[in-house]
PDB file of N, CA and C in Angstrom:
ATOM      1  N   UNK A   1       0.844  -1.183   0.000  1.00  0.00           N
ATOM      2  CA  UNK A   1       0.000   0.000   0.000  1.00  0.00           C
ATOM      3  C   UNK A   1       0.882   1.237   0.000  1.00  0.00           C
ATOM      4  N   UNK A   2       0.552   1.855  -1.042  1.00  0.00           N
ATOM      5  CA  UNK A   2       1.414   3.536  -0.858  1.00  0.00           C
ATOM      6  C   UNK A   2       1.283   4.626  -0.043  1.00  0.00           C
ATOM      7  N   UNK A   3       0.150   4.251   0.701  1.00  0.00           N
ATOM      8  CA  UNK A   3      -0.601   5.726   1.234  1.00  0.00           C
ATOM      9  C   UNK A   3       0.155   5.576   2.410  1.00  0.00           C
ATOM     10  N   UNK A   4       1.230   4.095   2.909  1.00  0.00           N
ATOM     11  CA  UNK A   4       1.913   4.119   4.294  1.00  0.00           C
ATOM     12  C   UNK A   4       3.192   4.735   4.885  1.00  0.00           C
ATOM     13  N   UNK A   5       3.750   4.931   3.312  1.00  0.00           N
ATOM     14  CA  UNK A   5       4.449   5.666   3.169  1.00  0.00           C
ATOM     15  C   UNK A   5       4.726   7.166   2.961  1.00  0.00           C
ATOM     16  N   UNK A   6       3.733   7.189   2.187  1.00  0.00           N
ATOM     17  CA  UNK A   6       3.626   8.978   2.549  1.00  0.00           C
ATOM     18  C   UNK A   6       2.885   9.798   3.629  1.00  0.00           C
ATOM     19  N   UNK A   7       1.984   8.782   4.427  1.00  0.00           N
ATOM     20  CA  UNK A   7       1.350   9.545   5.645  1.00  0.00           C
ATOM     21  C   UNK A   7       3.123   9.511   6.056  1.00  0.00           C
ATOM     22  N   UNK A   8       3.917   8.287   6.621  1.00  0.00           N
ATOM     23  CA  UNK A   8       4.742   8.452   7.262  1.00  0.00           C
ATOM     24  C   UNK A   8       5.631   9.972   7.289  1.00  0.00           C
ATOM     25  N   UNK A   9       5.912   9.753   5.538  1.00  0.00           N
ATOM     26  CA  UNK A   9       6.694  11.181   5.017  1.00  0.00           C
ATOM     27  C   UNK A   9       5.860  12.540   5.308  1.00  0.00           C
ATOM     28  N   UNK A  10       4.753  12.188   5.400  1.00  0.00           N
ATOM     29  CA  UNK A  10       4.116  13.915   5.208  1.00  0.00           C
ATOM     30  C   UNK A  10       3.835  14.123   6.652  1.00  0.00           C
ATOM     31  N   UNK A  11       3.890  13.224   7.707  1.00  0.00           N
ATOM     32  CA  UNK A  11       3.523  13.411   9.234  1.00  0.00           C
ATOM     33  C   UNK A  11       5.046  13.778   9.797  1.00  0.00           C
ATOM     34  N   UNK A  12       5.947  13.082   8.793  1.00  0.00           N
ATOM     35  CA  UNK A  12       7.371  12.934   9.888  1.00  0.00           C
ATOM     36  C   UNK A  12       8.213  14.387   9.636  1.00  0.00           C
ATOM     37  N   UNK A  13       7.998  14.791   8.070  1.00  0.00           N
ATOM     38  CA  UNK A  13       8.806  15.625   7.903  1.00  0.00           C
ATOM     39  C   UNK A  13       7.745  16.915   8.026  1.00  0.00           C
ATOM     40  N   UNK A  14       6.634  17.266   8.443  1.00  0.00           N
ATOM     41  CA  UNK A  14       6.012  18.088   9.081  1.00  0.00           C
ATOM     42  C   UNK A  14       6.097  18.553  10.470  1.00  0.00           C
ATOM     43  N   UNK A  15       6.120  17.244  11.018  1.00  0.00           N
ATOM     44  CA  UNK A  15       6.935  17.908  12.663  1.00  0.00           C
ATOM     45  C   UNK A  15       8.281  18.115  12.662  1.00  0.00           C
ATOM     46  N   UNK A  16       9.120  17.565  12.538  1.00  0.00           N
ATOM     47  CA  UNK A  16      10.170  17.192  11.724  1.00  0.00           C
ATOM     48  C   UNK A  16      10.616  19.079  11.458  1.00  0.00           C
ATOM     49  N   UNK A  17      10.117  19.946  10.644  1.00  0.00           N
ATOM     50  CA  UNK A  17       9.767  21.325  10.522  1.00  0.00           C
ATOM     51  C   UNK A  17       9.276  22.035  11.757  1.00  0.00           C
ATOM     52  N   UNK A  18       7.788  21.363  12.538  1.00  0.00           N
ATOM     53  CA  UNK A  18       7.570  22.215  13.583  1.00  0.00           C
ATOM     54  C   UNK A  18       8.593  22.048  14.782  1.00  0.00           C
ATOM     55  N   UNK A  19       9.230  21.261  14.864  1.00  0.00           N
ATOM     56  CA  UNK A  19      10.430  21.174  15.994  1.00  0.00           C
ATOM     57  C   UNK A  19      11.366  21.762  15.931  1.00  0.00           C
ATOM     58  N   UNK A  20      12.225  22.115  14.536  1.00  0.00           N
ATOM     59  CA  UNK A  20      13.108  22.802  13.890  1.00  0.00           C
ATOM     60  C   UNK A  20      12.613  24.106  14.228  1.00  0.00           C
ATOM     61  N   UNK A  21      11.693  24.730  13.404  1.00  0.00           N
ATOM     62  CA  UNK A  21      11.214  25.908  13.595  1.00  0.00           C
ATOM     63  C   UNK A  21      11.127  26.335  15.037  1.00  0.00           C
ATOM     64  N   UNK A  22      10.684  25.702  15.741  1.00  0.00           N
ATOM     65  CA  UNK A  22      10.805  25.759  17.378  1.00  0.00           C
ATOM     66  C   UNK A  22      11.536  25.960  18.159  1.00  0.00           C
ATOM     67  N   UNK A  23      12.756  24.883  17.698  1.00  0.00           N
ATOM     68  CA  UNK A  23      14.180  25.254  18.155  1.00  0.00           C
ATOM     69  C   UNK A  23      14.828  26.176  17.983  1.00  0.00           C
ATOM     70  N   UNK A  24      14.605  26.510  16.640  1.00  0.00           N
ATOM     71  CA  UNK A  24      15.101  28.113  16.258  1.00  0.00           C
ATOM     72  C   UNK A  24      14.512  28.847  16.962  1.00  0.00           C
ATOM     73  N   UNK A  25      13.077  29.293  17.058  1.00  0.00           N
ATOM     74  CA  UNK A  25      12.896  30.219  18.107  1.00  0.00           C
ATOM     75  C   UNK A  25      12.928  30.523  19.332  1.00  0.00           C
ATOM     76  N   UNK A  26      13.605  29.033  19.701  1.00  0.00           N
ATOM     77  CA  UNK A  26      13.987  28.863  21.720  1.00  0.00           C
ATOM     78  C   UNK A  26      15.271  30.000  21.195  1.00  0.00           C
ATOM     79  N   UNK A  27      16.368  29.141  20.160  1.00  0.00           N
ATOM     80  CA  UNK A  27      17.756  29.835  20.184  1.00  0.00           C
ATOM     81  C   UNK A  27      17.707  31.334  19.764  1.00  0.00           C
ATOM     82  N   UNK A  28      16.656  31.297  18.862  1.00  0.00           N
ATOM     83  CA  UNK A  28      17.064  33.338  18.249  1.00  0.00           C
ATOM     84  C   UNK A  28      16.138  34.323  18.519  1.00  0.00           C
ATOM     85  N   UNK A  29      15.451  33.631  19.785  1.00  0.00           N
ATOM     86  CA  UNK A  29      14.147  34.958  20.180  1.00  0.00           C
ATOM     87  C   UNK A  29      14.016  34.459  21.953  1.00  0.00           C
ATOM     88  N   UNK A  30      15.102  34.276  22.294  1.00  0.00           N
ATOM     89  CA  UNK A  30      14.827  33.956  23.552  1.00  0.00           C
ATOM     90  C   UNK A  30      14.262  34.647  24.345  1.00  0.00           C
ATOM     91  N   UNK A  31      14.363  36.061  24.368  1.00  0.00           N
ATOM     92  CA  UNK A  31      13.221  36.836  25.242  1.00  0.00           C
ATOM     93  C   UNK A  31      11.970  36.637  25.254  1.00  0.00           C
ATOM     94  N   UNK A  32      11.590  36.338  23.775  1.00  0.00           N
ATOM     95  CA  UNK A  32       9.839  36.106  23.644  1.00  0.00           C
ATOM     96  C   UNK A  32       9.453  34.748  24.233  1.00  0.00           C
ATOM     97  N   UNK A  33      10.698  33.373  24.168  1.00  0.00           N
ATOM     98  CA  UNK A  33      10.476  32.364  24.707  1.00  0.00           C
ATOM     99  C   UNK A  33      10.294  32.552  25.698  1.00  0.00           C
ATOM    100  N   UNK A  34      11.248  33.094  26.983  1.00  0.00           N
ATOM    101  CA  UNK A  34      11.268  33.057  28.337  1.00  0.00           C
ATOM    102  C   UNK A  34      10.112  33.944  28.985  1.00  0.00           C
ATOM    103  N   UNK A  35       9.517  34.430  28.655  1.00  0.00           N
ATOM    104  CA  UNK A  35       8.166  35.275  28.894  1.00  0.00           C
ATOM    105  C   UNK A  35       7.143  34.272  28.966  1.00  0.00           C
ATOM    106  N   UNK A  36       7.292  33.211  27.801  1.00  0.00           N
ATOM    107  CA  UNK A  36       5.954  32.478  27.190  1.00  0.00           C
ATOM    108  C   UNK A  36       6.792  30.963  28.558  1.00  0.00           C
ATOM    109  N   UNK A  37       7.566  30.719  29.059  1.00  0.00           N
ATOM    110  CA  UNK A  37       8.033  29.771  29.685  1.00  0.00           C
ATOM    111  C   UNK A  37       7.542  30.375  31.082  1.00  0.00           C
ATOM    112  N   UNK A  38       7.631  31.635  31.712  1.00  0.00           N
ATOM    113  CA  UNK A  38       7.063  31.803  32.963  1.00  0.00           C
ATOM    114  C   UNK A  38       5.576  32.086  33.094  1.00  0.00           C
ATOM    115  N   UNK A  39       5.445  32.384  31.844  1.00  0.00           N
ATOM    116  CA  UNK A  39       3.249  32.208  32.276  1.00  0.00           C
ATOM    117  C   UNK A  39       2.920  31.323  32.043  1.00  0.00           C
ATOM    118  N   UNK A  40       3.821  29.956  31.460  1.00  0.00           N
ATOM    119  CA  UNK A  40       3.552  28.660  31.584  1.00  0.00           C
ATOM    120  C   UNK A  40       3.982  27.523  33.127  1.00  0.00           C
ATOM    121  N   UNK A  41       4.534  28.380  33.308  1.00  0.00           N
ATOM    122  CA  UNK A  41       5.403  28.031  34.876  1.00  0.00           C
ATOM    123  C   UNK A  41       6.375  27.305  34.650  1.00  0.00           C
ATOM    124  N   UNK A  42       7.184  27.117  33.811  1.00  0.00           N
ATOM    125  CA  UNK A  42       8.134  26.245  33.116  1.00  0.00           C
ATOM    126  C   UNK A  42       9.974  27.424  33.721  1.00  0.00           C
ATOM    127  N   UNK A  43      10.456  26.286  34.171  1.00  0.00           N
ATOM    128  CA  UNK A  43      11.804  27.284  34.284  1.00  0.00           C
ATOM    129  C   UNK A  43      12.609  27.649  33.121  1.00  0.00           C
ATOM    130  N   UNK A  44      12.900  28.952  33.448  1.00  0.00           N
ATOM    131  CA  UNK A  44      13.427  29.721  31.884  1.00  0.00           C
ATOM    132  C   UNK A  44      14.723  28.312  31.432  1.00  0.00           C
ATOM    133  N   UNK A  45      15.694  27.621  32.852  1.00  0.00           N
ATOM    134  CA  UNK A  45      16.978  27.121  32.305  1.00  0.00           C
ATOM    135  C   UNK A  45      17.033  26.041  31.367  1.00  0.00           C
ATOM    136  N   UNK A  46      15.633  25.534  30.940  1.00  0.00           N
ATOM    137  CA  UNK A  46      15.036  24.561  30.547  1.00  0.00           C
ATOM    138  C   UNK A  46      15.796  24.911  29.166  1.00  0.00           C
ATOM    139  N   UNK A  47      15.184  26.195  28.511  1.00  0.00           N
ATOM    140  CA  UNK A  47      14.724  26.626  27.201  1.00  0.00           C
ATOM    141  C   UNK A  47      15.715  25.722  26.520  1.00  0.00           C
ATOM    142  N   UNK A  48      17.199  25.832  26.593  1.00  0.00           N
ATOM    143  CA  UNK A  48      18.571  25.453  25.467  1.00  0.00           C
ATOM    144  C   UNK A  48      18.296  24.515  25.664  1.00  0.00           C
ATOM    145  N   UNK A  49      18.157  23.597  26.373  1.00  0.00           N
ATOM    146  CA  UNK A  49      18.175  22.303  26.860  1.00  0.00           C
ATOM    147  C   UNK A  49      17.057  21.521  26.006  1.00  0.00           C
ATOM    148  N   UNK A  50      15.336  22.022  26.392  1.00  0.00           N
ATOM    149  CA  UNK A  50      14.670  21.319  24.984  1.00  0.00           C
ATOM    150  C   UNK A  50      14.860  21.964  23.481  1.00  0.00           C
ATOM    151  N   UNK A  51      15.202  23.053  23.257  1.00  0.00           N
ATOM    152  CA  UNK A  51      15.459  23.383  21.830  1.00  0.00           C
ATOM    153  C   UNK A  51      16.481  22.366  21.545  1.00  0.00           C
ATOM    154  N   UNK A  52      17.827  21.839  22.310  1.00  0.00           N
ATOM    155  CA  UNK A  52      18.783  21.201  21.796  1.00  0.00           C
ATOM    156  C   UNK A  52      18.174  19.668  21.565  1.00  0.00           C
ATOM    157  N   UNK A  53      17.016  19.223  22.678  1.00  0.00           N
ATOM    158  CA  UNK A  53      16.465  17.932  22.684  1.00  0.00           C
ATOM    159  C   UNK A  53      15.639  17.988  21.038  1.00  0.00           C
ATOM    160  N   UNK A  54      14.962  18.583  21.056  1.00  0.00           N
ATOM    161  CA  UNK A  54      14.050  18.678  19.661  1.00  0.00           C
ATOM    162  C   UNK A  54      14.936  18.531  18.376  1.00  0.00           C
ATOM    163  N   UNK A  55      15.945  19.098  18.069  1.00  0.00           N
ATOM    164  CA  UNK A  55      16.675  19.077  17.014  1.00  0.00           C
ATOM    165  C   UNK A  55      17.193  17.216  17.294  1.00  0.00           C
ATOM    166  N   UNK A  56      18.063  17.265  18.368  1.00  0.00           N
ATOM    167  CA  UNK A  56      18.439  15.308  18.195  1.00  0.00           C
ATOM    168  C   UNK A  56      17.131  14.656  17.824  1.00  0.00           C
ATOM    169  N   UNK A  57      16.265  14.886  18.851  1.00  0.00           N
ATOM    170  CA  UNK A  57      14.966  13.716  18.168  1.00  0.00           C
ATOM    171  C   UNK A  57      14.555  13.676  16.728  1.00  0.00           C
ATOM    172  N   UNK A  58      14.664  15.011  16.130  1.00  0.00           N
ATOM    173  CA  UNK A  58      14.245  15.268  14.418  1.00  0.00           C
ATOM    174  C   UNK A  58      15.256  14.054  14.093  1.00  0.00           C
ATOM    175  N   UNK A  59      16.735  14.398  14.392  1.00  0.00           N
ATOM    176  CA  UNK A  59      17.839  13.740  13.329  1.00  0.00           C
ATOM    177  C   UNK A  59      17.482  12.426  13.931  1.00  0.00           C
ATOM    178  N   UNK A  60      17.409  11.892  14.587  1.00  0.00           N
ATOM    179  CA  UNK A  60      17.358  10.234  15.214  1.00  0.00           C
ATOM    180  C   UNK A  60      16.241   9.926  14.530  1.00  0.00           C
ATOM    181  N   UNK A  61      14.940  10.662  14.792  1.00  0.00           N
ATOM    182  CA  UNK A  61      13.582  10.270  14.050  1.00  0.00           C
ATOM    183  C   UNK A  61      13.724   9.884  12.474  1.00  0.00           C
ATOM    184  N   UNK A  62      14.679  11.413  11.962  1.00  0.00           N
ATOM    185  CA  UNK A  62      14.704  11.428  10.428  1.00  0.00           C
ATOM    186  C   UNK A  62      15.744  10.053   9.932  1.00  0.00           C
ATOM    187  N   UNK A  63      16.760   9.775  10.615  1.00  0.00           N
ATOM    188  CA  UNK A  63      17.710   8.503  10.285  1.00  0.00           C
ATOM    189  C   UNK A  63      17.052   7.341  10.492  1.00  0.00           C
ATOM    190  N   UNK A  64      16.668   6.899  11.971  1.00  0.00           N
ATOM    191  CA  UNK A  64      15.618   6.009  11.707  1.00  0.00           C
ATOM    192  C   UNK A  64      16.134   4.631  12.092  1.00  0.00           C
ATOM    193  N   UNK A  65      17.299   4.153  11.719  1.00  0.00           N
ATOM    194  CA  UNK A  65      18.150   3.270  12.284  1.00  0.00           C
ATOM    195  C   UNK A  65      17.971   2.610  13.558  1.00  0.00           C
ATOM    196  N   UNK A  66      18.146   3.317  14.807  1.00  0.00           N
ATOM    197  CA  UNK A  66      18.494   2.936  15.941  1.00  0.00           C
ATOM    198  C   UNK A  66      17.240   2.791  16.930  1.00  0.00           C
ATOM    199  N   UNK A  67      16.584   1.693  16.476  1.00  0.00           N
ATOM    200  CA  UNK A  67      15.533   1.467  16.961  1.00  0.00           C
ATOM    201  C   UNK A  67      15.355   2.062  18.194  1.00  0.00           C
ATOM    202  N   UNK A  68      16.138   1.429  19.028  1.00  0.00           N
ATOM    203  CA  UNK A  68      15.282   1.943  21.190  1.00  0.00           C
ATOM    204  C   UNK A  68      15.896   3.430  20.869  1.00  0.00           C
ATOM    205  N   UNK A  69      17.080   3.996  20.215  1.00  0.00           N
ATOM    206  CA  UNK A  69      16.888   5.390  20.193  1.00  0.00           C
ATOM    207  C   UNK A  69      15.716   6.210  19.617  1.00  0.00           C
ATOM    208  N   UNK A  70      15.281   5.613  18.302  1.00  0.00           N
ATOM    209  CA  UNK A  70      14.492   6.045  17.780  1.00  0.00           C
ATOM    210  C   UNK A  70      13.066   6.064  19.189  1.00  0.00           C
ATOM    211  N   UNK A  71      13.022   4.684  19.776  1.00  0.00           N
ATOM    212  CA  UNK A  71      11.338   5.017  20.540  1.00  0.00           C
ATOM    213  C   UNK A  71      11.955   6.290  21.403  1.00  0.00           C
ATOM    214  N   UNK A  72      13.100   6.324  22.037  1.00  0.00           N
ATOM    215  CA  UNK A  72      12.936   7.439  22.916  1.00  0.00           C
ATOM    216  C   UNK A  72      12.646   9.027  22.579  1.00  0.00           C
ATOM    217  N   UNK A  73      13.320   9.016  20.939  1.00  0.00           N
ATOM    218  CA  UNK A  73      12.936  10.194  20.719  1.00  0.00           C
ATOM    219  C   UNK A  73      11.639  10.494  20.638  1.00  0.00           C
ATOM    220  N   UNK A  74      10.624   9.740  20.113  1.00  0.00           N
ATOM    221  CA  UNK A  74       9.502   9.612  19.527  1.00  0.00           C
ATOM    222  C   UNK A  74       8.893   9.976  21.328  1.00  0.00           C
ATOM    223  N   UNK A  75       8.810   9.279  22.194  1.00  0.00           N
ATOM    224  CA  UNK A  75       8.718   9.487  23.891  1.00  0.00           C
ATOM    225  C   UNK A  75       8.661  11.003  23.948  1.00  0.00           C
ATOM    226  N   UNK A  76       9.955  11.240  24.154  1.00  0.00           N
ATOM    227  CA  UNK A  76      10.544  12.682  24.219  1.00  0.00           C
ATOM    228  C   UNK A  76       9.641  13.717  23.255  1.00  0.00           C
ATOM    229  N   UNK A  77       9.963  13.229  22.471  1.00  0.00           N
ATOM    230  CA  UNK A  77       8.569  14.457  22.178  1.00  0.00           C
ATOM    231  C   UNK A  77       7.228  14.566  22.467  1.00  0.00           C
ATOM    232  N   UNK A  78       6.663  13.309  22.266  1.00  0.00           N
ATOM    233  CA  UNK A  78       5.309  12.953  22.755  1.00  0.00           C
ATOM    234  C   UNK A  78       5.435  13.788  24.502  1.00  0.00           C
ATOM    235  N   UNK A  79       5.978  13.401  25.313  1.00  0.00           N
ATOM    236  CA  UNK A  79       6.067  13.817  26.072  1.00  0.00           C
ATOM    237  C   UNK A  79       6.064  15.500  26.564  1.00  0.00           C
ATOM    238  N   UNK A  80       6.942  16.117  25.592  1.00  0.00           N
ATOM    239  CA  UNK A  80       7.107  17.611  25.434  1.00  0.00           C
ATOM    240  C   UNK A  80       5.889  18.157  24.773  1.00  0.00           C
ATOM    241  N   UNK A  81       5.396  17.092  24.253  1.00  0.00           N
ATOM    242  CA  UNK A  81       3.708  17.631  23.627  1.00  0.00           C
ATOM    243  C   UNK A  81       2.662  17.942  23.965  1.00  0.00           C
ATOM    244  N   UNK A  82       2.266  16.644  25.482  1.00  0.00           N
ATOM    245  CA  UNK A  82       1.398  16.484  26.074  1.00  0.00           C
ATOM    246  C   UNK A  82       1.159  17.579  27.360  1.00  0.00           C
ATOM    247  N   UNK A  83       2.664  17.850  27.944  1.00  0.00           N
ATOM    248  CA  UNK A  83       2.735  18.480  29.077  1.00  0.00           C
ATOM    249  C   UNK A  83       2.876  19.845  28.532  1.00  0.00           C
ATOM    250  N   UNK A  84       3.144  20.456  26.994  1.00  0.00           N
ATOM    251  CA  UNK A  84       2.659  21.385  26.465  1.00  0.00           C
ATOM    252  C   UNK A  84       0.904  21.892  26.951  1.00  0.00           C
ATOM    253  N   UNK A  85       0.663  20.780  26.294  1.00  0.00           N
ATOM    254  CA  UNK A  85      -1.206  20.798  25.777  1.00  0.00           C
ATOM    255  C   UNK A  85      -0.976  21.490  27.550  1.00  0.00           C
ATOM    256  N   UNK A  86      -1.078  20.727  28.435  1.00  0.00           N
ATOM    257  CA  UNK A  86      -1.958  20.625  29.823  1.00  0.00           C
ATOM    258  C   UNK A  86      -1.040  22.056  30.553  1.00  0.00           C
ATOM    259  N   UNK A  87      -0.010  22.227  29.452  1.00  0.00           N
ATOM    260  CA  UNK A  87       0.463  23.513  30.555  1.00  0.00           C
ATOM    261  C   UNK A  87      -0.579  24.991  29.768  1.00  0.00           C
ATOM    262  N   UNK A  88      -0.401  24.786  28.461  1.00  0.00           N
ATOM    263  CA  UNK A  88      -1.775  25.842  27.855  1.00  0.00           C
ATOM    264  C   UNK A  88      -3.477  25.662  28.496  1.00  0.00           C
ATOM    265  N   UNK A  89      -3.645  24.453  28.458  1.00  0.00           N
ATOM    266  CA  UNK A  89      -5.063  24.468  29.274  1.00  0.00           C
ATOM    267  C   UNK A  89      -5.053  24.454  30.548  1.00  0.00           C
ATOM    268  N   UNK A  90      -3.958  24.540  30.924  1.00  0.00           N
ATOM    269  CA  UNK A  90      -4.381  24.854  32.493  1.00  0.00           C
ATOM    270  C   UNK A  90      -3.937  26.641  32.632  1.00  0.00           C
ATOM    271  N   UNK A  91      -3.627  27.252  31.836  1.00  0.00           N
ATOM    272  CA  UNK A  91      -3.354  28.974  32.063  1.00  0.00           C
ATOM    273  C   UNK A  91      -4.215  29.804  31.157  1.00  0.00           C
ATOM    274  N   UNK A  92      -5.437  28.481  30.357  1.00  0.00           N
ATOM    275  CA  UNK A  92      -6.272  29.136  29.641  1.00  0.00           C
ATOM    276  C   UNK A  92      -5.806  30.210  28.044  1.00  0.00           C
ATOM    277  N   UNK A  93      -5.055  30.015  27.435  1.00  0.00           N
ATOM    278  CA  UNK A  93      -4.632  30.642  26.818  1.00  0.00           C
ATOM    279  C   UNK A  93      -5.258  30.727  25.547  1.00  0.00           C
ATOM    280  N   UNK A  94      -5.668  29.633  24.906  1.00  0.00           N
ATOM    281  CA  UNK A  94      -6.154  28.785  24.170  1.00  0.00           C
ATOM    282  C   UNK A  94      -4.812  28.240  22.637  1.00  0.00           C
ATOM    283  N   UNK A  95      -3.925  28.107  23.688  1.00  0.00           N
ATOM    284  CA  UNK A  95      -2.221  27.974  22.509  1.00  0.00           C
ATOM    285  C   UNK A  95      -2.713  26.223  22.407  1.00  0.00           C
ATOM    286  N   UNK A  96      -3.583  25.613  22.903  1.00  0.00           N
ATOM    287  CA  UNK A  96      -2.879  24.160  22.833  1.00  0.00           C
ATOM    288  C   UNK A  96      -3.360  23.705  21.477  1.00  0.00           C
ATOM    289  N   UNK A  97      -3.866  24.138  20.454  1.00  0.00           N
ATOM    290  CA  UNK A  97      -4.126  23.495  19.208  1.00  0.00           C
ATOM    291  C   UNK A  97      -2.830  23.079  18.812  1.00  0.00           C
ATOM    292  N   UNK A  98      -2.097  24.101  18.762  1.00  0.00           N
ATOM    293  CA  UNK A  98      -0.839  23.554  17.883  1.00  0.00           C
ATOM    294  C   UNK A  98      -0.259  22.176  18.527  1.00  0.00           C
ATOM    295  N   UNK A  99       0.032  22.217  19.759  1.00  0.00           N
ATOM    296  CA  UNK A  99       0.432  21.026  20.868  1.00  0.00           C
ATOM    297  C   UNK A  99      -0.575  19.603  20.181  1.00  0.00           C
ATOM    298  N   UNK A 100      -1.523  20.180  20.273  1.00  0.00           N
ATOM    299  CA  UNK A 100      -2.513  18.983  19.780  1.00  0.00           C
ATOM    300  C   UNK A 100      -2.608  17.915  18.720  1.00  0.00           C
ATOM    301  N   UNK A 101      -1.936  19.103  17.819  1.00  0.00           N
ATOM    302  CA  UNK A 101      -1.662  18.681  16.309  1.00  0.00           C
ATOM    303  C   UNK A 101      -0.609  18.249  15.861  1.00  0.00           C
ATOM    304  N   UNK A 102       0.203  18.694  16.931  1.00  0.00           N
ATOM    305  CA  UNK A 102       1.677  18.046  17.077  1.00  0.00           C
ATOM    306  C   UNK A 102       1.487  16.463  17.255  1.00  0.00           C
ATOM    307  N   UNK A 103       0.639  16.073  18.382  1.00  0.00           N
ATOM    308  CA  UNK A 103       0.506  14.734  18.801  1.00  0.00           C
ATOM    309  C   UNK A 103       0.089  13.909  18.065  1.00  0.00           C
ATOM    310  N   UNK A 104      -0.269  14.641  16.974  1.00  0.00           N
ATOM    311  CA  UNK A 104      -1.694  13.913  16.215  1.00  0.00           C
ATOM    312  C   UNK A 104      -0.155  13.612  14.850  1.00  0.00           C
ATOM    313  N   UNK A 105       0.126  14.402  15.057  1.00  0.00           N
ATOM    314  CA  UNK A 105       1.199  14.217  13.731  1.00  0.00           C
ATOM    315  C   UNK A 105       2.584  13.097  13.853  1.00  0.00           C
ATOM    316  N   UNK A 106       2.978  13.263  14.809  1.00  0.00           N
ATOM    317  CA  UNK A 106       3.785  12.361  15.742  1.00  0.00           C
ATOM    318  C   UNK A 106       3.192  10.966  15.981  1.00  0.00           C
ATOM    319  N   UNK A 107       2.291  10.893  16.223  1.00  0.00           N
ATOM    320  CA  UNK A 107       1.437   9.653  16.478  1.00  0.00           C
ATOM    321  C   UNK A 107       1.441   9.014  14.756  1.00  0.00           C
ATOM    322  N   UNK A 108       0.947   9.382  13.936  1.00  0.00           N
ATOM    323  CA  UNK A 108       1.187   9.155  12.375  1.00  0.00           C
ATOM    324  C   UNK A 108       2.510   9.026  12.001  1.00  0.00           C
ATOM    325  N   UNK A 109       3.289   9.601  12.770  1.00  0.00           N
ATOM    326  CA  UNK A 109       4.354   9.541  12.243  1.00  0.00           C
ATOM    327  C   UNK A 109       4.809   7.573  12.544  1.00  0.00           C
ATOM    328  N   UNK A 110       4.418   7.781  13.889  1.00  0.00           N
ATOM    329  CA  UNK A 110       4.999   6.460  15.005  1.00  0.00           C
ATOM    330  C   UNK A 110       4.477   5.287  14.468  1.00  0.00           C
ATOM    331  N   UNK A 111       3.179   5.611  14.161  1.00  0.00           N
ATOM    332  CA  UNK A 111       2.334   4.473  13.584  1.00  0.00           C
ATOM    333  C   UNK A 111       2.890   3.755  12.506  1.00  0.00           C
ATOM    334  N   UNK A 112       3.558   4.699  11.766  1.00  0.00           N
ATOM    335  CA  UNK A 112       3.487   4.058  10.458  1.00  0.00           C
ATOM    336  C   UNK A 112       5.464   3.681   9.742  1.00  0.00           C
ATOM    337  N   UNK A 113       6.118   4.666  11.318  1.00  0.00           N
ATOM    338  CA  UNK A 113       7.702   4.090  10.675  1.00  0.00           C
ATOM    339  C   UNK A 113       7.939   2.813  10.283  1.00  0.00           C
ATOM    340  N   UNK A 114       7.378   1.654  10.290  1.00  0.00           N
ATOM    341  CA  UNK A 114       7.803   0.435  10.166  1.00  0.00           C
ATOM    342  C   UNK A 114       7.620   0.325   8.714  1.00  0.00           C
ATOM    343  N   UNK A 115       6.613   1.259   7.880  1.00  0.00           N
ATOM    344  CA  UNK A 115       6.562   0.887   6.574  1.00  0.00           C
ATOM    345  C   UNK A 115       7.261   1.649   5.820  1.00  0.00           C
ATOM    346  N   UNK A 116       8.640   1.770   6.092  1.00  0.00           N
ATOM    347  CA  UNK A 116       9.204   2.453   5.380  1.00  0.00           C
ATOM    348  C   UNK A 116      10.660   1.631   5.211  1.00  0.00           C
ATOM    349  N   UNK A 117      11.460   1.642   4.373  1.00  0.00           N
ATOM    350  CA  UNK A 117      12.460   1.583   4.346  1.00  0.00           C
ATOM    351  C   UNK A 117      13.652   2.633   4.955  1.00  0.00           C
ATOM    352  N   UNK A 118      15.105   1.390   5.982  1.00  0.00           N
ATOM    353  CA  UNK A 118      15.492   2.432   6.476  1.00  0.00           C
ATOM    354  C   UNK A 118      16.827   2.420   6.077  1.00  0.00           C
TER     355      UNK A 118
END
């Protein structure tokens, strides 16, 4: 079936982008991050630390190889996703769509790495 392969491609290299893009804006707008990290209640020392996590999980995700590395990245973000969502709905903001869609994309992504060649 073809369609297993390109959900994979069009879910993986879509977050794949929103993580990138993300990371860049932890590293080159850090003021606007650390503002958006204390009305989330999140400690500012965090910020380098997941921008640097997000970029490894892309490249581990995007290579694909190293299986138990690969689940952890896939974890690791899922994880950075969820406690996203619940840190926007719990300060009312209404930011968690994107978080949402993240999961939803990630999850497609997870579902379907096995049909791919690696």
């Amino acid at each position: 079936m073809r369609f297993k392969p390109t959900l994979y491609w069009g879910s993986t290299l879509l977050i794949s982008f929103m993580m990138l893009a993300s990371a860049g804006k932890y590293f080159f707008n850090y003021d606007e991050v650390t503002h958006e990290f204390i009305a989330l209640g999140y400690p500012v020392y965090l910020i380098y630390y997941i921008a640097t996590a997000k970029i490894l999980a892309v490249l581990v995700i995007l290579n694909n190889q190293m299986k138990r590395l690969v689940e952890w990245a896939y974890a690791g973000l899922f994880f950075d996703f969820i406690l996203a969502t619940i840190a926007h709905l719990y300060i009312q903001d209404g930011e968690y769509i994107g978080s949402i869609f993240a999961v939803i994309l990630l999850l497609t992504s997870y579902l379907y790495k096995d049909h791919v060649r690696s």
